[in-house]
Protein backbone atom coordinates (compact mmCIF):
# COMPACT_ATOMS: atom_id res chain seq x y z
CA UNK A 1 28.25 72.54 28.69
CA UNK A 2 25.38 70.24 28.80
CA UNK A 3 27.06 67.36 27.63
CA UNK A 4 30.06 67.77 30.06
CA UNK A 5 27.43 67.69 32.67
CA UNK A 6 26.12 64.65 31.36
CA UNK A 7 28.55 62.61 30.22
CA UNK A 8 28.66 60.61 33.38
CA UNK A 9 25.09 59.48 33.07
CA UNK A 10 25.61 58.85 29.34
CA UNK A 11 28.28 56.68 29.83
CA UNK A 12 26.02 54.69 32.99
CA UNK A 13 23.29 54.34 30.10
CA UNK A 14 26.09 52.94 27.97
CA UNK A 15 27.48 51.13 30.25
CA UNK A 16 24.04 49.47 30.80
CA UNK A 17 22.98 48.40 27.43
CA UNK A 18 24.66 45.39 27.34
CA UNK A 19 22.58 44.04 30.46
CA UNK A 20 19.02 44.58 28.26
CA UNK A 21 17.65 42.07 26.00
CA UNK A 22 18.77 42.09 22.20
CA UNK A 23 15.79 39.99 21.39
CA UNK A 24 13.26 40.88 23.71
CA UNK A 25 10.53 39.22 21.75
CA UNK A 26 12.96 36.00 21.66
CA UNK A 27 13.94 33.89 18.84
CA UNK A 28 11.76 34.41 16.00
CA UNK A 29 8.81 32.62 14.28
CA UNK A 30 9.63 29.39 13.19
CA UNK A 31 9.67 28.86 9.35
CA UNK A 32 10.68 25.99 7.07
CA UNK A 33 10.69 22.66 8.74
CA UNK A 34 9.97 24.42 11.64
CA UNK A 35 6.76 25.68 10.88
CA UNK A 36 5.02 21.87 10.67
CA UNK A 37 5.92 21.65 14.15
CA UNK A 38 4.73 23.34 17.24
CA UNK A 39 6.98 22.91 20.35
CA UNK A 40 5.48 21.45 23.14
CA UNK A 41 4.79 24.05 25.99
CA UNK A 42 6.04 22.44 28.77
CA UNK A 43 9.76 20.97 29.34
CA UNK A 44 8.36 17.89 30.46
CA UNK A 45 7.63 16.68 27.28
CA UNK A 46 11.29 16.30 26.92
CA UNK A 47 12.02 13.14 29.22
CA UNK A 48 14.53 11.01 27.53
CA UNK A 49 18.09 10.32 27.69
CA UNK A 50 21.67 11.53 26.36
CA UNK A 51 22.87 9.08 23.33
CA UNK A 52 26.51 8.09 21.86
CA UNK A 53 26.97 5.06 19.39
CA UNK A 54 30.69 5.19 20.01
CA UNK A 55 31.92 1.73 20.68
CA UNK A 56 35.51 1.57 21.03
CA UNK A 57 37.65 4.18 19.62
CA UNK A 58 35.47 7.21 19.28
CA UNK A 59 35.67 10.30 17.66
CA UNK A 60 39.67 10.50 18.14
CA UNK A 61 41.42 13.76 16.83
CA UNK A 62 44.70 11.62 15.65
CA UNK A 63 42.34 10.30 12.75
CA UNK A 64 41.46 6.72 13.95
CA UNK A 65 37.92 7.53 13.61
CA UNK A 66 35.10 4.74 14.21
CA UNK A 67 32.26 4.90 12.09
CA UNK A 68 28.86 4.64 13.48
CA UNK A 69 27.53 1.13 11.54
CA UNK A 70 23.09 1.49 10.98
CA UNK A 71 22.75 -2.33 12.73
CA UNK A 72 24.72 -1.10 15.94
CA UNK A 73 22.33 2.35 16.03
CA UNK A 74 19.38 -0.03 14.67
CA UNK A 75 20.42 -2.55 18.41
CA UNK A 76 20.60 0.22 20.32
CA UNK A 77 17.39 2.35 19.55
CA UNK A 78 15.65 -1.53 19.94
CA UNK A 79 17.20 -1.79 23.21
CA UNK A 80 15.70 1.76 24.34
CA UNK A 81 12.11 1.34 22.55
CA UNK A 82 11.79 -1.74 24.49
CA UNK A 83 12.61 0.65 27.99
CA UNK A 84 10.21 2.92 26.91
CA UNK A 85 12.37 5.92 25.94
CA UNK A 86 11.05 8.22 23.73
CA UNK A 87 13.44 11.04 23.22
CA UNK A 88 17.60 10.85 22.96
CA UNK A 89 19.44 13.82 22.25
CA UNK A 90 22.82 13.42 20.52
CA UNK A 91 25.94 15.38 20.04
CA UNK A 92 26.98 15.17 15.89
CA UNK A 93 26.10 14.25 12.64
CA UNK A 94 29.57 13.31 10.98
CA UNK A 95 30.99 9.57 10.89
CA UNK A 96 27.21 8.75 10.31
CA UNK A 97 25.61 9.84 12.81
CA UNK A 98 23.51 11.56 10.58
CA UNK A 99 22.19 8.07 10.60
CA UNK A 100 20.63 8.04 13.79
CA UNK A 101 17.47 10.02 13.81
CA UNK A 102 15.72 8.19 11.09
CA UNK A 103 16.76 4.80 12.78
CA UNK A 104 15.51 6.23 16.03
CA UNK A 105 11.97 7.28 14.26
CA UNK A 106 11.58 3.81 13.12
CA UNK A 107 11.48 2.75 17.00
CA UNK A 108 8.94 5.55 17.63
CA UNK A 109 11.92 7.56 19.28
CA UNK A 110 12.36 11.13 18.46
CA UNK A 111 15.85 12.79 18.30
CA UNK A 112 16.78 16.38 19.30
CA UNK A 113 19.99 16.33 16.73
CA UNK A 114 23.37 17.53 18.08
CA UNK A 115 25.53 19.60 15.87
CA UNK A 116 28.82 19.58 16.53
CA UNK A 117 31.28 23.46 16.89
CA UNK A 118 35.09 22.98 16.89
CA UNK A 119 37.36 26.14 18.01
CA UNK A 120 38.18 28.65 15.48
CA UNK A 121 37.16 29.59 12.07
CA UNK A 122 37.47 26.10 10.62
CA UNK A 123 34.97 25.25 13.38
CA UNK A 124 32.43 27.61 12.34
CA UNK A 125 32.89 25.78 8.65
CA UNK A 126 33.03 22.12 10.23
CA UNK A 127 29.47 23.16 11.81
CA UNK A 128 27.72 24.25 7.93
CA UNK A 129 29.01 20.99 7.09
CA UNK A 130 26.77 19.18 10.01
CA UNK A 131 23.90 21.31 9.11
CA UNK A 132 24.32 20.60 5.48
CA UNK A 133 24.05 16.50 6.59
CA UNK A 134 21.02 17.89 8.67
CA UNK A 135 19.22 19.36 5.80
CA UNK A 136 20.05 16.30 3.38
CA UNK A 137 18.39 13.64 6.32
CA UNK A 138 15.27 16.43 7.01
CA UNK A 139 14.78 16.59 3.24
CA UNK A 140 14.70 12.24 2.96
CA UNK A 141 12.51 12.08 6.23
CA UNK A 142 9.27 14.62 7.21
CA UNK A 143 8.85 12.37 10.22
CA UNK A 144 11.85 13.79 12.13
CA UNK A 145 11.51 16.56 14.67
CA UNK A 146 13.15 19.87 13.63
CA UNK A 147 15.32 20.64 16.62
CA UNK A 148 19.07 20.99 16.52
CA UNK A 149 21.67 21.52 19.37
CA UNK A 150 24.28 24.17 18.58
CA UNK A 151 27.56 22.96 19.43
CA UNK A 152 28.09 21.54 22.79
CA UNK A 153 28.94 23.84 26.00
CA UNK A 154 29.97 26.75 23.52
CA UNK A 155 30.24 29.57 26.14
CA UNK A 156 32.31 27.77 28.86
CA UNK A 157 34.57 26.00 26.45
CA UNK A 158 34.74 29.21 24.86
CA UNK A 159 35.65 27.95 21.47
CA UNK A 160 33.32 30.68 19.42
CA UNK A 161 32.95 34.18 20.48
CA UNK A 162 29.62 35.18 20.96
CA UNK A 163 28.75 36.97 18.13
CA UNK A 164 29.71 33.89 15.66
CA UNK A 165 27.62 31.73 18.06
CA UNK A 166 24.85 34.15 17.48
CA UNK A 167 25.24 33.97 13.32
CA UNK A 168 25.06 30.48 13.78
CA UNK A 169 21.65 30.83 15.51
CA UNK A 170 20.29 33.03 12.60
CA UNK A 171 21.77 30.50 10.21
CA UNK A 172 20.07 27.93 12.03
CA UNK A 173 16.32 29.48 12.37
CA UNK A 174 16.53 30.52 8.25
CA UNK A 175 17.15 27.16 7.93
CA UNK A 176 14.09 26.57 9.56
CA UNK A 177 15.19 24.83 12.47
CA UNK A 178 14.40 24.99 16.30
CA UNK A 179 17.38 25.97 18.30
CA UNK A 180 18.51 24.27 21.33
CA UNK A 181 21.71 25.39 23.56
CA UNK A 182 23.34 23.21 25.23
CA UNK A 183 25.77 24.78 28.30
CA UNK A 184 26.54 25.16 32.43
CA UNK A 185 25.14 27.14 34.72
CA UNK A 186 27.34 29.57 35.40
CA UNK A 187 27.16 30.46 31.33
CA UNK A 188 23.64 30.69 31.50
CA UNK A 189 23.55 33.16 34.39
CA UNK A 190 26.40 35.19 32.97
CA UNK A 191 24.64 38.62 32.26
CA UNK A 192 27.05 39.02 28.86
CA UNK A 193 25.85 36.47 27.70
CA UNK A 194 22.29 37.05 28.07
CA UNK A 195 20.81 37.77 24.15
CA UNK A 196 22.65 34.80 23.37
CA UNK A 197 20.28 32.20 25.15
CA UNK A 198 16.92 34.77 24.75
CA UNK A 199 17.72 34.17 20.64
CA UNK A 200 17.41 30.19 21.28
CA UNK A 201 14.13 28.12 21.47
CA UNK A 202 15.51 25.49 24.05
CA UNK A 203 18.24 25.68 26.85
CA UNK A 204 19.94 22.93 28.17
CA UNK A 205 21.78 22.81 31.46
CA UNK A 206 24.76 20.78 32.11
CA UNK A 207 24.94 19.80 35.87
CA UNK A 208 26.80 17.11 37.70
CA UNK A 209 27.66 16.70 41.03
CA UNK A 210 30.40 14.53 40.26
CA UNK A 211 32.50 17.92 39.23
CA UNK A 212 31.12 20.22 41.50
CA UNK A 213 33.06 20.99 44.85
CA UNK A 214 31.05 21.16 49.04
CA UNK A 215 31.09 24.73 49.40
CA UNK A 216 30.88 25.83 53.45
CA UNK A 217 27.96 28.39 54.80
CA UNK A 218 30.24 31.20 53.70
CA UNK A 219 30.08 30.26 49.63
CA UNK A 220 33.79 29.12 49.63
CA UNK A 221 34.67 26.41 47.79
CA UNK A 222 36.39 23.11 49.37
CA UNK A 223 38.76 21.75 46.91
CA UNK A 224 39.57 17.64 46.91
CA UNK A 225 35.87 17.23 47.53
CA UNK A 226 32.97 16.28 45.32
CA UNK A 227 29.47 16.08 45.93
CA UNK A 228 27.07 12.81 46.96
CA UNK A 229 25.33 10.98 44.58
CA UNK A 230 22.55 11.39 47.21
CA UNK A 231 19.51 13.33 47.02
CA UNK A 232 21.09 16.84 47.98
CA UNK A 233 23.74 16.49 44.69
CA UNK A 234 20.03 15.92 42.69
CA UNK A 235 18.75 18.83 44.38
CA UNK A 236 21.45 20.76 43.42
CA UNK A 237 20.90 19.78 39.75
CA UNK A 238 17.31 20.92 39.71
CA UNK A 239 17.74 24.34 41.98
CA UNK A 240 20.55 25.59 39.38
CA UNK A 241 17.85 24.53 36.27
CA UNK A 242 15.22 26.23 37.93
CA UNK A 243 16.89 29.77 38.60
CA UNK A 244 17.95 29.29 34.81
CA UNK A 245 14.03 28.39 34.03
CA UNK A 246 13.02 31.57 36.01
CA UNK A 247 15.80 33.54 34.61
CA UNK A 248 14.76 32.97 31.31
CA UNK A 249 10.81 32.84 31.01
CA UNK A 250 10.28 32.82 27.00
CA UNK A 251 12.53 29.54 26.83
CA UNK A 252 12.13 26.14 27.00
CA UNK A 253 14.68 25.16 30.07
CA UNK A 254 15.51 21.45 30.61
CA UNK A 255 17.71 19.21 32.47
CA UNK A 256 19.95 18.33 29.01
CA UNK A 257 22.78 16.31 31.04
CA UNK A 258 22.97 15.21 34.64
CA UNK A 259 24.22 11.69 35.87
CA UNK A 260 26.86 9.95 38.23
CA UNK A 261 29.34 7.31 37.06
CA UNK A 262 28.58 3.61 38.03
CA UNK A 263 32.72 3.31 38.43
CA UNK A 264 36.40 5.38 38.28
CA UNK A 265 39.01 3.04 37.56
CA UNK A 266 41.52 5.51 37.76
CA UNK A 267 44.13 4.67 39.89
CA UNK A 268 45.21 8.07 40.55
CA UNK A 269 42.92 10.87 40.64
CA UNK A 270 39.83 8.72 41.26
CA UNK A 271 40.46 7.07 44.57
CA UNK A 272 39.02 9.84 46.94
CA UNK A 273 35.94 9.75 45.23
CA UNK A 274 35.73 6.07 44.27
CA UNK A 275 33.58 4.80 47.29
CA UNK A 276 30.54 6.42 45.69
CA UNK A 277 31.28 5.93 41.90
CA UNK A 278 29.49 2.13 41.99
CA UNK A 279 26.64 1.02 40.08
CA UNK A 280 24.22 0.74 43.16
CA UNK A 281 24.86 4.46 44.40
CA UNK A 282 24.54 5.52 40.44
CA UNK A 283 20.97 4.21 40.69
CA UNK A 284 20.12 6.45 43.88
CA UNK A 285 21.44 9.33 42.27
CA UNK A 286 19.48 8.91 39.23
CA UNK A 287 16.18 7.69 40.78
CA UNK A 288 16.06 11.10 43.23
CA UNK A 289 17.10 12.94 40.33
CA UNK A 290 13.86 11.58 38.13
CA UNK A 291 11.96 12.55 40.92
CA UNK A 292 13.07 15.72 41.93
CA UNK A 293 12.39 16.70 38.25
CA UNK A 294 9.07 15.27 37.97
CA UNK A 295 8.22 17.07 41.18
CA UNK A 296 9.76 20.31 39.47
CA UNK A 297 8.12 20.18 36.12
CA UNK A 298 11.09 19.74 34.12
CA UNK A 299 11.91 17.49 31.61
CA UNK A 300 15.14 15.56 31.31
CA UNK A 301 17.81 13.72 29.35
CA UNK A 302 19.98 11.99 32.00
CA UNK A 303 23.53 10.91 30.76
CA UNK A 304 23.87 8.32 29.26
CA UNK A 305 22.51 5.36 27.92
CA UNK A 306 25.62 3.26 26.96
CA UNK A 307 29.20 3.77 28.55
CA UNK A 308 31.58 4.78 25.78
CA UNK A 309 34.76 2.68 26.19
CA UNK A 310 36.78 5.40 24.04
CA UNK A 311 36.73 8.17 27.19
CA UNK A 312 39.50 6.43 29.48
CA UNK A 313 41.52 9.60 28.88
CA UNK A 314 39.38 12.67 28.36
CA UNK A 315 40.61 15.51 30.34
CA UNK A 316 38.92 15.92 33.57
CA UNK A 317 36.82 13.01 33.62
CA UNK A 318 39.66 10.54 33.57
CA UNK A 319 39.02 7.21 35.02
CA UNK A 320 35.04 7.53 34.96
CA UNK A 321 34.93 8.51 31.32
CA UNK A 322 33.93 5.15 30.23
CA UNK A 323 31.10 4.46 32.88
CA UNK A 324 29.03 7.20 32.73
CA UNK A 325 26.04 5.01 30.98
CA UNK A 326 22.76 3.11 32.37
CA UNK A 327 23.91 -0.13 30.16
CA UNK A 328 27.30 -1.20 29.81
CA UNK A 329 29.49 -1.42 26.46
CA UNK A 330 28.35 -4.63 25.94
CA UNK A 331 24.83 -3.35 26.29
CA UNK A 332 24.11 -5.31 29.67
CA UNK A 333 22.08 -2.97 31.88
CA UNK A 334 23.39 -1.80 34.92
CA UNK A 335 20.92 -1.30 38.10
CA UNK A 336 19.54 2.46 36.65
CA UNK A 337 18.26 1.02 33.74
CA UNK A 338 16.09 -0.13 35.91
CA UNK A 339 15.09 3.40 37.17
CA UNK A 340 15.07 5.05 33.47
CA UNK A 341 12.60 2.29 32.44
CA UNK A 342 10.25 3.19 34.70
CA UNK A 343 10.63 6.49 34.58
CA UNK A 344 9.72 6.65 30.96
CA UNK A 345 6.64 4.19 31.33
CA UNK A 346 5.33 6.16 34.27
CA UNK A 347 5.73 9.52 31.25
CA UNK A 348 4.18 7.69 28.80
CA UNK A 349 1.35 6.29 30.90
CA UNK A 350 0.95 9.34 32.64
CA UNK A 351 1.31 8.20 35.83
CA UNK A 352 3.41 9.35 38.77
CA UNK A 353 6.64 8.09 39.19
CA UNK A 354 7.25 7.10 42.69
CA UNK A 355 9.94 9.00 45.19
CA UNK A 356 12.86 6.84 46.34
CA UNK A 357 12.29 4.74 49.26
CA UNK A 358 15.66 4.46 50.84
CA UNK A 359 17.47 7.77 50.70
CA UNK A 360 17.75 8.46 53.95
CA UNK A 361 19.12 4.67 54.67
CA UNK A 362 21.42 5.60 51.78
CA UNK A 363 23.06 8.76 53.50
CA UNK A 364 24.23 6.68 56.51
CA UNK A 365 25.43 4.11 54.57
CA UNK A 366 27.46 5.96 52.08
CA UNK A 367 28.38 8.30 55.41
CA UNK A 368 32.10 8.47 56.37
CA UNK A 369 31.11 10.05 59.78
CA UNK A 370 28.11 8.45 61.75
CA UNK A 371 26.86 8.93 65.06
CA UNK A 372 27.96 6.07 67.67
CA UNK A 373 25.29 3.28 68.29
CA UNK A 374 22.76 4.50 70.67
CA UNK A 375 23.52 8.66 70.93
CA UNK A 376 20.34 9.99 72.15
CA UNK A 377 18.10 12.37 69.84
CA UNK A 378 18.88 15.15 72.07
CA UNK A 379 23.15 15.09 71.76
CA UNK A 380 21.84 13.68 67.73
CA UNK A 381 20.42 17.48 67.56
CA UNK A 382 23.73 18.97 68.83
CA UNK A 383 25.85 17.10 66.91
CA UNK A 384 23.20 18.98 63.69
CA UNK A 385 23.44 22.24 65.34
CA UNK A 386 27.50 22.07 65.83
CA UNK A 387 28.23 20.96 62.41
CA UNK A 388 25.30 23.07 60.78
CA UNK A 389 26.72 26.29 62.38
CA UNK A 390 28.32 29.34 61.22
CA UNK A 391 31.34 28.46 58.48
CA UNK A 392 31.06 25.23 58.51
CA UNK A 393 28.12 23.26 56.62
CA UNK A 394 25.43 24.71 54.61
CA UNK A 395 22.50 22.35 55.67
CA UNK A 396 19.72 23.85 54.47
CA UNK A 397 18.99 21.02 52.52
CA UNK A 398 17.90 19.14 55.44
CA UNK A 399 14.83 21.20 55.85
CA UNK A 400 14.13 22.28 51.88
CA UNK A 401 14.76 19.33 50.18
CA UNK A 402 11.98 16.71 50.80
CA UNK A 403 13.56 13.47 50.52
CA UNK A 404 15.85 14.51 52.85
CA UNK A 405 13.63 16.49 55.55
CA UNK A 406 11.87 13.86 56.75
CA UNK A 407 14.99 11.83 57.23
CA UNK A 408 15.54 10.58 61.31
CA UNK A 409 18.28 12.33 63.27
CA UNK A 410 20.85 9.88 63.01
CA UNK A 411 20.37 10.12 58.94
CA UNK A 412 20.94 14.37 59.39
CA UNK A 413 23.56 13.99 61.54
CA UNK A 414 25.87 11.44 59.50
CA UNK A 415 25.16 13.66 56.57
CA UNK A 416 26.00 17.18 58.39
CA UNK A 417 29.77 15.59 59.85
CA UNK A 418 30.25 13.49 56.64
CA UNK A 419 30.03 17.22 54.82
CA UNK A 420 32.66 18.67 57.62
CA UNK A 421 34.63 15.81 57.52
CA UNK A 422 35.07 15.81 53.76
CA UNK A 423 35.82 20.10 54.16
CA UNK A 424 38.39 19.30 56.78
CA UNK A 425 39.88 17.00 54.18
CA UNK A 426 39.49 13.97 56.57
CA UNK A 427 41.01 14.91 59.91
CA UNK A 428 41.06 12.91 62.86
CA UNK A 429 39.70 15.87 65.43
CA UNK A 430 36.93 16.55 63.08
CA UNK A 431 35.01 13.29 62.83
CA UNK A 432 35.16 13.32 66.91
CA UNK A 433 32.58 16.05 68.67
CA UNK A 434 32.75 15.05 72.03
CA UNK A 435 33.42 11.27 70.73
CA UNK A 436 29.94 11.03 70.18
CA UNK A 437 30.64 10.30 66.31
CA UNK A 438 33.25 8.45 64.41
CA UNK A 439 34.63 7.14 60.55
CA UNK A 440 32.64 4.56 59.25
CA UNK A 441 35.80 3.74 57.29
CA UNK A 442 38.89 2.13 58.00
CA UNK A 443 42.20 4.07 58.37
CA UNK A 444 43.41 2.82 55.23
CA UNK A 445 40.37 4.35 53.62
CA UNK A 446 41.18 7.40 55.16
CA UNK A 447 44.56 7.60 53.72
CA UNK A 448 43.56 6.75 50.04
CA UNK A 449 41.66 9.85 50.84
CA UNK A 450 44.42 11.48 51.70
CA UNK A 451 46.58 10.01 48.67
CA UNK A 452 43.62 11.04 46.26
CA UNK A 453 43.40 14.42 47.19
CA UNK A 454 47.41 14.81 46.60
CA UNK A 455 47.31 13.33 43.34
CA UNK A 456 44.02 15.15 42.34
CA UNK A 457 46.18 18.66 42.91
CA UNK A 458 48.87 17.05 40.45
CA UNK A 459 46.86 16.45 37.38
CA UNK A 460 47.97 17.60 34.07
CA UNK A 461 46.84 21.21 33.09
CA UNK A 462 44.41 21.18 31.16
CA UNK A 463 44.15 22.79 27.16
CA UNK A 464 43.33 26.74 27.75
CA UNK A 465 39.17 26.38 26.88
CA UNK A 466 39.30 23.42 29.41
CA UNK A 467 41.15 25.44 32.29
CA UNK A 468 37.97 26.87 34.01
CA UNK A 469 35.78 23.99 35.70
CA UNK A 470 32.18 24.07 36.76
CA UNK A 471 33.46 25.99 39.74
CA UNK A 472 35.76 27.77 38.62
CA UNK A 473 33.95 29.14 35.92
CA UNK A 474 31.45 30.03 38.74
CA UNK A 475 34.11 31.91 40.76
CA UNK A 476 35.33 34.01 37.71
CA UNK A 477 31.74 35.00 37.00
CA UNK A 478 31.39 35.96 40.56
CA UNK A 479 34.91 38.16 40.53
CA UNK A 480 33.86 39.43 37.18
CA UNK A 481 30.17 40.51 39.20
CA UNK A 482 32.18 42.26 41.71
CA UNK A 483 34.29 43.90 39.07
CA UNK A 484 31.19 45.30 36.99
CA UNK A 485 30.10 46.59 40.71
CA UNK A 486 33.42 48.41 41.53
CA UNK A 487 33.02 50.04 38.19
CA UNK A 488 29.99 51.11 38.66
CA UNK A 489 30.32 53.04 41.74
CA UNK A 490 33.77 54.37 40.59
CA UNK A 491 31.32 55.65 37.70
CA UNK A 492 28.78 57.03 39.90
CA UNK A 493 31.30 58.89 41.78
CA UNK A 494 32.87 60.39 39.16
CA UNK A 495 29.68 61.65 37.96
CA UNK A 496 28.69 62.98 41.29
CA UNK A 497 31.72 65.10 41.40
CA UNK A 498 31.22 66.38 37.81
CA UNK A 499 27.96 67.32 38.55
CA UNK A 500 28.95 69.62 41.58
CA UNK A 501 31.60 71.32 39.66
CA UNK A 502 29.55 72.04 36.79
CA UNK A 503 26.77 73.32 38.96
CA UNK A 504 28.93 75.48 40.66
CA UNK A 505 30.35 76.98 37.38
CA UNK A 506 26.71 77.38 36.44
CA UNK A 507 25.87 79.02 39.16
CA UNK A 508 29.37 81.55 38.88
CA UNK A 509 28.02 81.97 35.27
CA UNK A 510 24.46 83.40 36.35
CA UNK A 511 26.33 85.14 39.16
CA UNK A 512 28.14 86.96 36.99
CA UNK A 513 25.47 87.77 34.40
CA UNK A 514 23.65 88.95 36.70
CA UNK A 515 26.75 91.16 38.36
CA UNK A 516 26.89 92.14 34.46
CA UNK A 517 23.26 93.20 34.55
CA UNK A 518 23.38 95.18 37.32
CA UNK A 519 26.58 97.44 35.81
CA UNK A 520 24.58 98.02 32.40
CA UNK A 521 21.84 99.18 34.59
């Protein structure tokens, strides 16, 4: 009878278990390699930048492979060693890029080493393979830092479940290896997945703005737009790293991938979000990024050194595949080069690097709604108020974030009615309030908007472990949250309402006992 009472409970207790650490002391005591090298504390020792040596072809699946050649790796860590960079991170060890950390260390560059993960059980084998190239370059070279990446976005690309992922961990630390992850946020802050990143030594979060939607002051998502290379898109980079940081105490939690491409030379997804994707703009972004980051305490490897020609067609980057990097193909820097350089001086001089000076001239001109010439600050403060009101705009970056706070009114406003204009999907009646503001853009801008968006909603589908975005991977972790919580009180119910009737047949029980008693007596 007990246990009929208290099945309910049992199965909230059950139910629970899953949400508790599997590691609570985290991953375990490094051994091997592992044990001549003490992690740094902090995640701002880690301040380099994402690497590729693809030229041309890349790593294609249809077998036209490029090899990575030792004098192109050997040109490129020279190029970075005279910028001052002193990490990369990479993403594989095949078509010898197994090559690359020992070239690297002879630059004074160290290398967190990627490991590549395909789908399936062949994946799992493809991976023992990389590690086995690992093992062979750690055994030739003591110099090398013993930290590998499993895999590459694992959990939102869902190509391993997570128990394999977590055997491949274990395999990894007897190996005597550091383990870094490499994923989203949304993964991160998935509660299923929680053991999975305390049993790693390193997390690194994938966020850019470029595929992340303008969500209004009610959390809903506005699809066709994209977020600013501006300081708020930075901000957002470092707010979802540092809820991951806080989330996960015991681990070292840093920036692994964040950038903005320089251009999108697609001709039809790309156009809506074209007017932002230019070298100049890809500068701003990564400068307030640096910043921000500094300002945070976290380290980071911004994305990417070199544009990789082969990406043209890679599923939902498209058009700005190729011109994601600081330095062209061809190796000629682009204006963040610039920024990275002195980023990495100022870390290894240990000096401050300086905020951006011109983000708040940047906002108005990258603005496609702007105050008219002369509105007074008082109707400038409406015009904030209006758009920053309830539903529409979620502004409360303009008082949080500090390169944008101390912006002037006409710099808030022009940000506040770009962000409605863009959730409106470019309207006429809402770039007007009261006529007092208007497009900085020509009609025929407008209508490439408009032409964009429509060709955006008719891309290809995408290959089943690429059909949930950054967003939309976020949406099915919050309908999944709401799920867990309808269970839960469906649970709680139930075991209200067993608890009565049990009680009350308890108390018949001892009512009739006692009835019982009284008869023998």
């Amino acid at each position: 009878f007990f246990f009929v009472a208290m099945s309910p409970f049992l199965c909230l207790v059950l139910y629970l278990l899953p949400f508790t650490s599997a590691t609570p002391n985290g991953p375990p005591a490094p051994t091997g390699y592992a044990s001549r090298y003490k992690l740094p504390s902090s995640s701002t020792a880690f301040k380099g930048v994402a690497y590729s040596a693809f030229l041309h072809e890349g790593p294609e699946p249809d077998g036209h492979h490029e090899p990575l050649l030792a004098a192109n790796i050997d040109r490129d860590m020279a190029i970075l060693e005279q910028h001052n960079i002193k990490w990369i991170r990479t993403y594989a060890t095949d078509l010898n890029g197994s090559l690359i950390p020992s070239i690297a260390k002879d630059h004074g560059i160290d290398t967190v080493v990627g490991t590549w993960v395909n789908a399936g059980p062949d994946g799992v084998d493809f991976w023992r393979s990389e590690m086995d190239r690992v093992e062979e370059v750690f055994r030739n070279d003591d110099r090398l830092v013993p930290i590998i990446i499993l895999g590459n976005e694992l959990v939102y690309s869902k190509k391993q479940p997570m128990d394999t992922i977590m055997q491949m961990i274990r395999e990894a630390h007897d190996k005597g290896f550091y383990v870094a992850m490499a994923d989203i946020p949304p993964s991160y802050l998935d509660p299923d997945y929680a053991a999975l990143w305390e049993s790693a030594d390193i997390l690194l979060v994938h966020s850019h703005p470029f595929f992340s939607h303008i969500r209004n002051t009610r959390g809903v998502r506005v699809n066709g737009t994209r977020l600013m290379p501006d300081a708020a898109g930075a901000d957002d980079v470092l707010q979802a790293t540092m809820k991951i940081k806080e989330t996960f105490p015991k681990q070292i939690v840093v920036v692994g991938e964040s950038g903005y491409p320089s251009e999108d030379d697609s001709e039809e997804y790309g156009v809506a979000h074209c007017r932002w994707c230019t070298p100049q703009n890809q500068k701003h972004f990564l400068e307030s990024l640096l910043w921000l980051a500094d300002r945070a305490k976290l380290g980071v490897f911004p994305f990417e050194a070199f544009d990789e020609r082969w990406k043209g067609e890679v599923g939902e980057e498209a058009g700005s595949g190729p011109h994601w990097g600081f330095w062209d193909a061809d190796r000629v820097p682009k204006p963040a080069a610039d920024v990275l350089t002195k980023w990495a001086s100022a870390a290894s001089l240990g000096t401050e690097f300086p905020p951006p000076t011109k983000s708040c001239a940047f906002i108005v001109a990258q603005a496609e709604c702007i105050p008219r010439a002369n509105v007074d600050l008082l109707r400038l403060g409406d015009i904030i108020d209006w758009a920053c009101g309830p539903g529409l705009v979620d502004c409360g970056e303009l008082e949080t974030n500090p390169l944008l706070s101390t912006c002037p009114l006409e710099a808030k406003a022009s940000w506040a009615m770009t962000k409605h204009y863009q959730q409106e999907q470019w309207k006429d009646s809402a770039c007007h309030f009261e006529g007092l503001v208007i497009p900085q853009f020509s009609e025929k801008d407008a209508k490439a908007s408009l032409k964009a968006k429509a060709a955006f909603e008719r891309m290809p589908a995408l290959r089943p472990e690429e059909a949930l975005g950054y967003e939309e991977e976020d949406d099915a972790q919050e309908r999944g949250g709401r799920g867990r919580s309808v269970f839960l009180v469906l649970l709680l119910l139930l075991g209200v309402g067993v608890w009565e009737h049990s009680t009350k047949t308890l108390r018949g029980l001892l009512r009739k006992s006692e009835y019982m008693d009284l008869d023998m007596a």
